[in-house]
Protein backbone atom coordinates (compact mmCIF):
# COMPACT_ATOMS: atom_id res chain seq x y z
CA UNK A 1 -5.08 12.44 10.85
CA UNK A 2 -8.69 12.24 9.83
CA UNK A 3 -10.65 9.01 8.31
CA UNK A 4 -13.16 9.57 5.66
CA UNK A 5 -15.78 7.10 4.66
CA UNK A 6 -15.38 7.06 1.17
CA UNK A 7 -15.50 3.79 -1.10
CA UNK A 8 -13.17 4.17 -4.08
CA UNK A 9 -12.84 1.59 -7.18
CA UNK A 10 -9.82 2.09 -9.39
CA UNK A 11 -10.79 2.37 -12.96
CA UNK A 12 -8.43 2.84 -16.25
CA UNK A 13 -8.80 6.17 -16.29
CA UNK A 14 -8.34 6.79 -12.36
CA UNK A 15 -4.54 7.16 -12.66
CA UNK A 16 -4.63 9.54 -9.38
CA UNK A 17 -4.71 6.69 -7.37
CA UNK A 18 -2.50 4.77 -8.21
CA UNK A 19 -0.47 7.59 -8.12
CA UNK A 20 -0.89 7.82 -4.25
CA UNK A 21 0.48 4.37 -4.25
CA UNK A 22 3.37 5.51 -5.31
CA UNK A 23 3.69 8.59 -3.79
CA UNK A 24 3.92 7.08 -0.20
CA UNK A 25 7.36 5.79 -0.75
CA UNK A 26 8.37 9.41 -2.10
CA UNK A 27 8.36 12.42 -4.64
CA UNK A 28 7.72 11.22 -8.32
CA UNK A 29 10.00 12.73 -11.10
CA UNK A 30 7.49 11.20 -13.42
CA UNK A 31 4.91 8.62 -13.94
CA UNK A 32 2.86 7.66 -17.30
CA UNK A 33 -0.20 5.43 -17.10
CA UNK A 34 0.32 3.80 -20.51
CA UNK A 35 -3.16 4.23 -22.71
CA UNK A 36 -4.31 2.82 -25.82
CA UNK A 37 -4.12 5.32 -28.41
CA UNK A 38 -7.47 4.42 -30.02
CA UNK A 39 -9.40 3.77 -27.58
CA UNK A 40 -7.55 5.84 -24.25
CA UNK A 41 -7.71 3.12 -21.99
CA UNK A 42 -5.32 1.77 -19.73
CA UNK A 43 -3.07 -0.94 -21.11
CA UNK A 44 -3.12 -1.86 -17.49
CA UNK A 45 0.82 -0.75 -16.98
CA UNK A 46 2.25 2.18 -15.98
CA UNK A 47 6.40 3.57 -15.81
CA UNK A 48 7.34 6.08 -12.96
CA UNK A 49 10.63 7.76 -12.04
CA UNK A 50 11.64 8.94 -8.68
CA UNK A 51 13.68 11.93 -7.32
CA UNK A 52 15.46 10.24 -5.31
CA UNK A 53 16.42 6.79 -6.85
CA UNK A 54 16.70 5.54 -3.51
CA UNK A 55 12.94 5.73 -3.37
CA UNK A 56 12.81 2.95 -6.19
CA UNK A 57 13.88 -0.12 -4.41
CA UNK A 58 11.55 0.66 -1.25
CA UNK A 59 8.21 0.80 -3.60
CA UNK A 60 9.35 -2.12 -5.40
CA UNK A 61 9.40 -3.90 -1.89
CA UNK A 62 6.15 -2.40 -0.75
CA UNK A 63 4.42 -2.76 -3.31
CA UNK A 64 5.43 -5.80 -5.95
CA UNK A 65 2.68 -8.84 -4.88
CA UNK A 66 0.39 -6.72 -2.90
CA UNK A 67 -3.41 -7.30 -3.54
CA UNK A 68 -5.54 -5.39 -5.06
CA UNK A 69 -9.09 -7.08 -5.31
CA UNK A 70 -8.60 -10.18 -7.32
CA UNK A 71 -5.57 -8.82 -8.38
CA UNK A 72 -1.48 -8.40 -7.77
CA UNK A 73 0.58 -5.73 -8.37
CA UNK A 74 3.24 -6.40 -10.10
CA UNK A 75 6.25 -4.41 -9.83
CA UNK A 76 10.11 -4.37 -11.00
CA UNK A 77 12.35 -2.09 -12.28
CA UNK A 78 12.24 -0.79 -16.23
CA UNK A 79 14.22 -3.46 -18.57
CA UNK A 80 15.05 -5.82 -15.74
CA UNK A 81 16.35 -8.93 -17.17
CA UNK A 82 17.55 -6.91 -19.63
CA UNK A 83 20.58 -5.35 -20.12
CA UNK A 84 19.16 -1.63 -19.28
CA UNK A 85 20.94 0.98 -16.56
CA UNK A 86 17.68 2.81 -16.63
CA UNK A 87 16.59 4.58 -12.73
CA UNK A 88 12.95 4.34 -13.76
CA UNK A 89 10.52 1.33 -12.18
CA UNK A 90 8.35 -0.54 -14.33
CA UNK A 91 5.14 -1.18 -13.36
CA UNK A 92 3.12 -3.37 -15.11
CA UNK A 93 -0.17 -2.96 -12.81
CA UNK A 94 -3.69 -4.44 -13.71
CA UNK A 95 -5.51 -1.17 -13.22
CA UNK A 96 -9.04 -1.55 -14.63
CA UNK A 97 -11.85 -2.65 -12.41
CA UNK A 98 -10.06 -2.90 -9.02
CA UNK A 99 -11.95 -2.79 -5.83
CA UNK A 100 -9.41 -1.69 -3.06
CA UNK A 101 -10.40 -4.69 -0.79
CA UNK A 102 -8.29 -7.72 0.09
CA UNK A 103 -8.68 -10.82 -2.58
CA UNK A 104 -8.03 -13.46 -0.17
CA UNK A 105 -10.51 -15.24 0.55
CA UNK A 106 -9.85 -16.44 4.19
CA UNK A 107 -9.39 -13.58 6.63
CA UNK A 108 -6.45 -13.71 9.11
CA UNK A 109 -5.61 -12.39 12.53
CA UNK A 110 -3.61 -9.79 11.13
CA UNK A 111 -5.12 -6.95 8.98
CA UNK A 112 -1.95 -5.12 6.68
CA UNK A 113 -2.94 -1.37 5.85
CA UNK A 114 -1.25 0.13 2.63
CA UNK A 115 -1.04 3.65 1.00
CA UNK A 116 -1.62 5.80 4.64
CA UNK A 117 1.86 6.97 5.79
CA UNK A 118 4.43 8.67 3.93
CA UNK A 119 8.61 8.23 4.79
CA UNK A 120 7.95 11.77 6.49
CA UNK A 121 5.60 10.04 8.83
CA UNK A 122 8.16 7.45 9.96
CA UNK A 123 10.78 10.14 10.46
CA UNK A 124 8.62 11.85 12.62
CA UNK A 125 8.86 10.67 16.20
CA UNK A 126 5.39 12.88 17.24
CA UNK A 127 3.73 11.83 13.88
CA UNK A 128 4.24 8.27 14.26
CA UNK A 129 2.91 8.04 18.02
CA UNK A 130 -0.03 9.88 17.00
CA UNK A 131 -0.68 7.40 13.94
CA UNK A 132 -0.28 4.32 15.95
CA UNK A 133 -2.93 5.77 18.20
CA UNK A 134 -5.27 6.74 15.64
CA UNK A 135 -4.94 3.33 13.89
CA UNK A 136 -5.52 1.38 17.12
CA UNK A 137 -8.48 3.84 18.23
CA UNK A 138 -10.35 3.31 14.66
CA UNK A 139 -9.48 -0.48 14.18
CA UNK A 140 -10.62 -0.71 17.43
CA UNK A 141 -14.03 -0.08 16.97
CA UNK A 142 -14.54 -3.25 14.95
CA UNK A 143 -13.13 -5.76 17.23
CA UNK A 144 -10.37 -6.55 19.89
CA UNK A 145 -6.86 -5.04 19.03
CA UNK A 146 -3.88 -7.35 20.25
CA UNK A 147 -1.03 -5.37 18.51
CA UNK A 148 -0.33 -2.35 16.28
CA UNK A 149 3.01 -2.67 13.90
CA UNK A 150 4.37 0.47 12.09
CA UNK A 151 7.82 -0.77 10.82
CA UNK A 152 10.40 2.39 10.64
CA UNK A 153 13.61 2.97 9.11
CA UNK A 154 16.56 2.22 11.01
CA UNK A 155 19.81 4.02 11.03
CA UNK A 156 18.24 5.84 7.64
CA UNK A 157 18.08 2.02 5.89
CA UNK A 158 14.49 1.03 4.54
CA UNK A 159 13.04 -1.97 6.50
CA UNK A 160 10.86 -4.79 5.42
CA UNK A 161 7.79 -3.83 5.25
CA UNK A 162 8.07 -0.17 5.65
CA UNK A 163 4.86 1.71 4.37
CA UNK A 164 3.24 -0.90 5.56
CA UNK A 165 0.83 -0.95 9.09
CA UNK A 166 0.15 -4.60 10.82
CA UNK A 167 -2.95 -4.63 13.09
CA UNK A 168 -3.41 -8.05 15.00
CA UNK A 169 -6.97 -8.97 16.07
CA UNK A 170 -7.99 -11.10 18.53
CA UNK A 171 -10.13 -12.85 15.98
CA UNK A 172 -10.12 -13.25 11.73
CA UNK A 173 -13.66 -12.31 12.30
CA UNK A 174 -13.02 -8.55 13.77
CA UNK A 175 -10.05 -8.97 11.21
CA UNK A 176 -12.63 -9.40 8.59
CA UNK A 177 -14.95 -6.61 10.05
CA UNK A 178 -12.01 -3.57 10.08
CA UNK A 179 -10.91 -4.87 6.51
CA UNK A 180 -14.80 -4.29 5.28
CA UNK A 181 -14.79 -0.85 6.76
CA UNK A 182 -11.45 0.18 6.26
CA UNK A 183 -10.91 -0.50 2.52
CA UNK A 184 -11.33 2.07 0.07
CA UNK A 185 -11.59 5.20 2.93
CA UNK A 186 -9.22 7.76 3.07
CA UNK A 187 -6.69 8.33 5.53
CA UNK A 188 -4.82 11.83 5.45
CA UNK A 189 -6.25 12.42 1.70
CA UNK A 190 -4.83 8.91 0.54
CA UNK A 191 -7.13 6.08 -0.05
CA UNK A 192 -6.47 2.62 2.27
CA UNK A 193 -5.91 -0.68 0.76
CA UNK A 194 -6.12 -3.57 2.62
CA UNK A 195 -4.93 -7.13 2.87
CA UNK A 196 -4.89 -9.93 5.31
CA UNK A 197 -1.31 -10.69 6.43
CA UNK A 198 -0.30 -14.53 7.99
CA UNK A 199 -0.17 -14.55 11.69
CA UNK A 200 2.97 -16.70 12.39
CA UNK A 201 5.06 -14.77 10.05
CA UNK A 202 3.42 -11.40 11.64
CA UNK A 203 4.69 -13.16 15.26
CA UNK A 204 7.99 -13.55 13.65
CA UNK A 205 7.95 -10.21 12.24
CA UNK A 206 9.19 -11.67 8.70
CA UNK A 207 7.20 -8.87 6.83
C-alpha cells in the first residue's frame, strides 16, 4: 500500500469522504447526504444502505462515537427506537467543517487508525502481514513502536474493533507526533482518521 501526504478537511459538500467511511465496512446499496433544498448544504446527516445487511451492524460498531475533530459521529440504525423493520443505517453525522485529526486533547500511548483497511484486507492472510508491516514501518518514523493491533474476524464473526488499527508508542509524545502526520493522508486511496485510544483498555484489548 502506498501513503500520500495529503491534508483533507471534510466540508458539506465533500460527501466522497464520508463515503469512504463507510465503504470500509463494505459495498453500499445506497447512501444520501441529506441537503438543504435552498441553500444545498449539508443538514449534517446522512442515510446509507448496505448489500449485505450484515455490513450494517459492523459500521455501526466502528464507527458510532468515533472522533472527528471536535466532533462524534453518531451512528444507529434508521427509526431505531421506533417501531421501523427498515435494513438501512441512520447516520446523523456533523459533516461541515471537520478536520480529520483527533479532538482529544491529551494524547495517549496508543494511536487508533480509521478508514485504511477494507473486510477484504482482513480476509487476506498476505494482505494483512503486509499492512501490519507497512503501518509499523511508517508509524515508526515518528517515534518508538511497542505494538501493532489489526483486529480480524474470527470464524467469519465481526470483532470489536474490526476496521480499526491500534499502534502503541513508547511515549504520548511520538503518539502525538504520528497522529500530526498521519491524519488526513491517504492510505490505499482512502483518507486516515485518527484518534488517541486509552492504554489500559488497549492492554486489555477491550476495543
Amino acid at each position: 500500500k502506498q501513503w500520500y501526504q495529503r491534508r483533507v478537511a471534510i466540508t458539506a459538500g465533500n460527501e466522497d469522504q464520508v463515503k469512504e467511511l463507510l465503504t470500509s465496512f463494505g459495498q453500499l446499496k445506497s447512501f444520501t447526504l441529506v441537503k438543504d433544498s435552498g441553500t444545498g448544504e449539508s443538514k449534517g446527516y446522512a442515510f446509507c444502505e448496505y448489500m449485505d445487511h450484515k455490513n450494517t451492524d459492523q459500521a455501526i460498531e466502528g464507527l458510532n462515537g468515533m472522533a472527528l475533530g471536535e466532533k462524534k459521529l453518531i451512528v444507529n440504525r434508521a427509526g431505531a427506537g421506533k417501531n421501523n423493520n427498515s435494513n438501512a443505517t441512520g447516520l446523523p453525522i456533523p459533516i461541515s467543517g471537520m478536520d480529520i485529526v483527533s479532538s482529544l486533547n491529551e494524547a495517549t500511548e496508543v494511536l487508533c487508525l480509521m478508514n485504511m483497511i477494507t473486510l477484504d484486507d482482513l480476509l487476506d492472510d498476505d494482505e494483512y502481514r503486509d499492512i501490519v508491516d507497512d503501518v509499523r514501518e511508517e508509524c515508526g518514523k515518528h517515534g518508538k513502536v511497542r505494538n501493532v493491533v489489526i483486529p480480524r474476524p474470527i470464524d467469519g464473526q465481526a470483532v470489536p474493533g474490526q476496521g480499526k488499527i491500534y499502534v502503541e508508542f513508547a511515549t504520548p509524545e511520538d503518539c502525538k507526533k504520528a497522529a500530526g502526520a498521519l491524519a488526513g493522508r491517504k492510505f490505499a486511496q482512502r483518507v486516515v482518521v485518527t484518534s488517541y485510544f486509552n492504554l489500559e483498555k488497549f492492554r486489555k484489548r477491550d476495543f
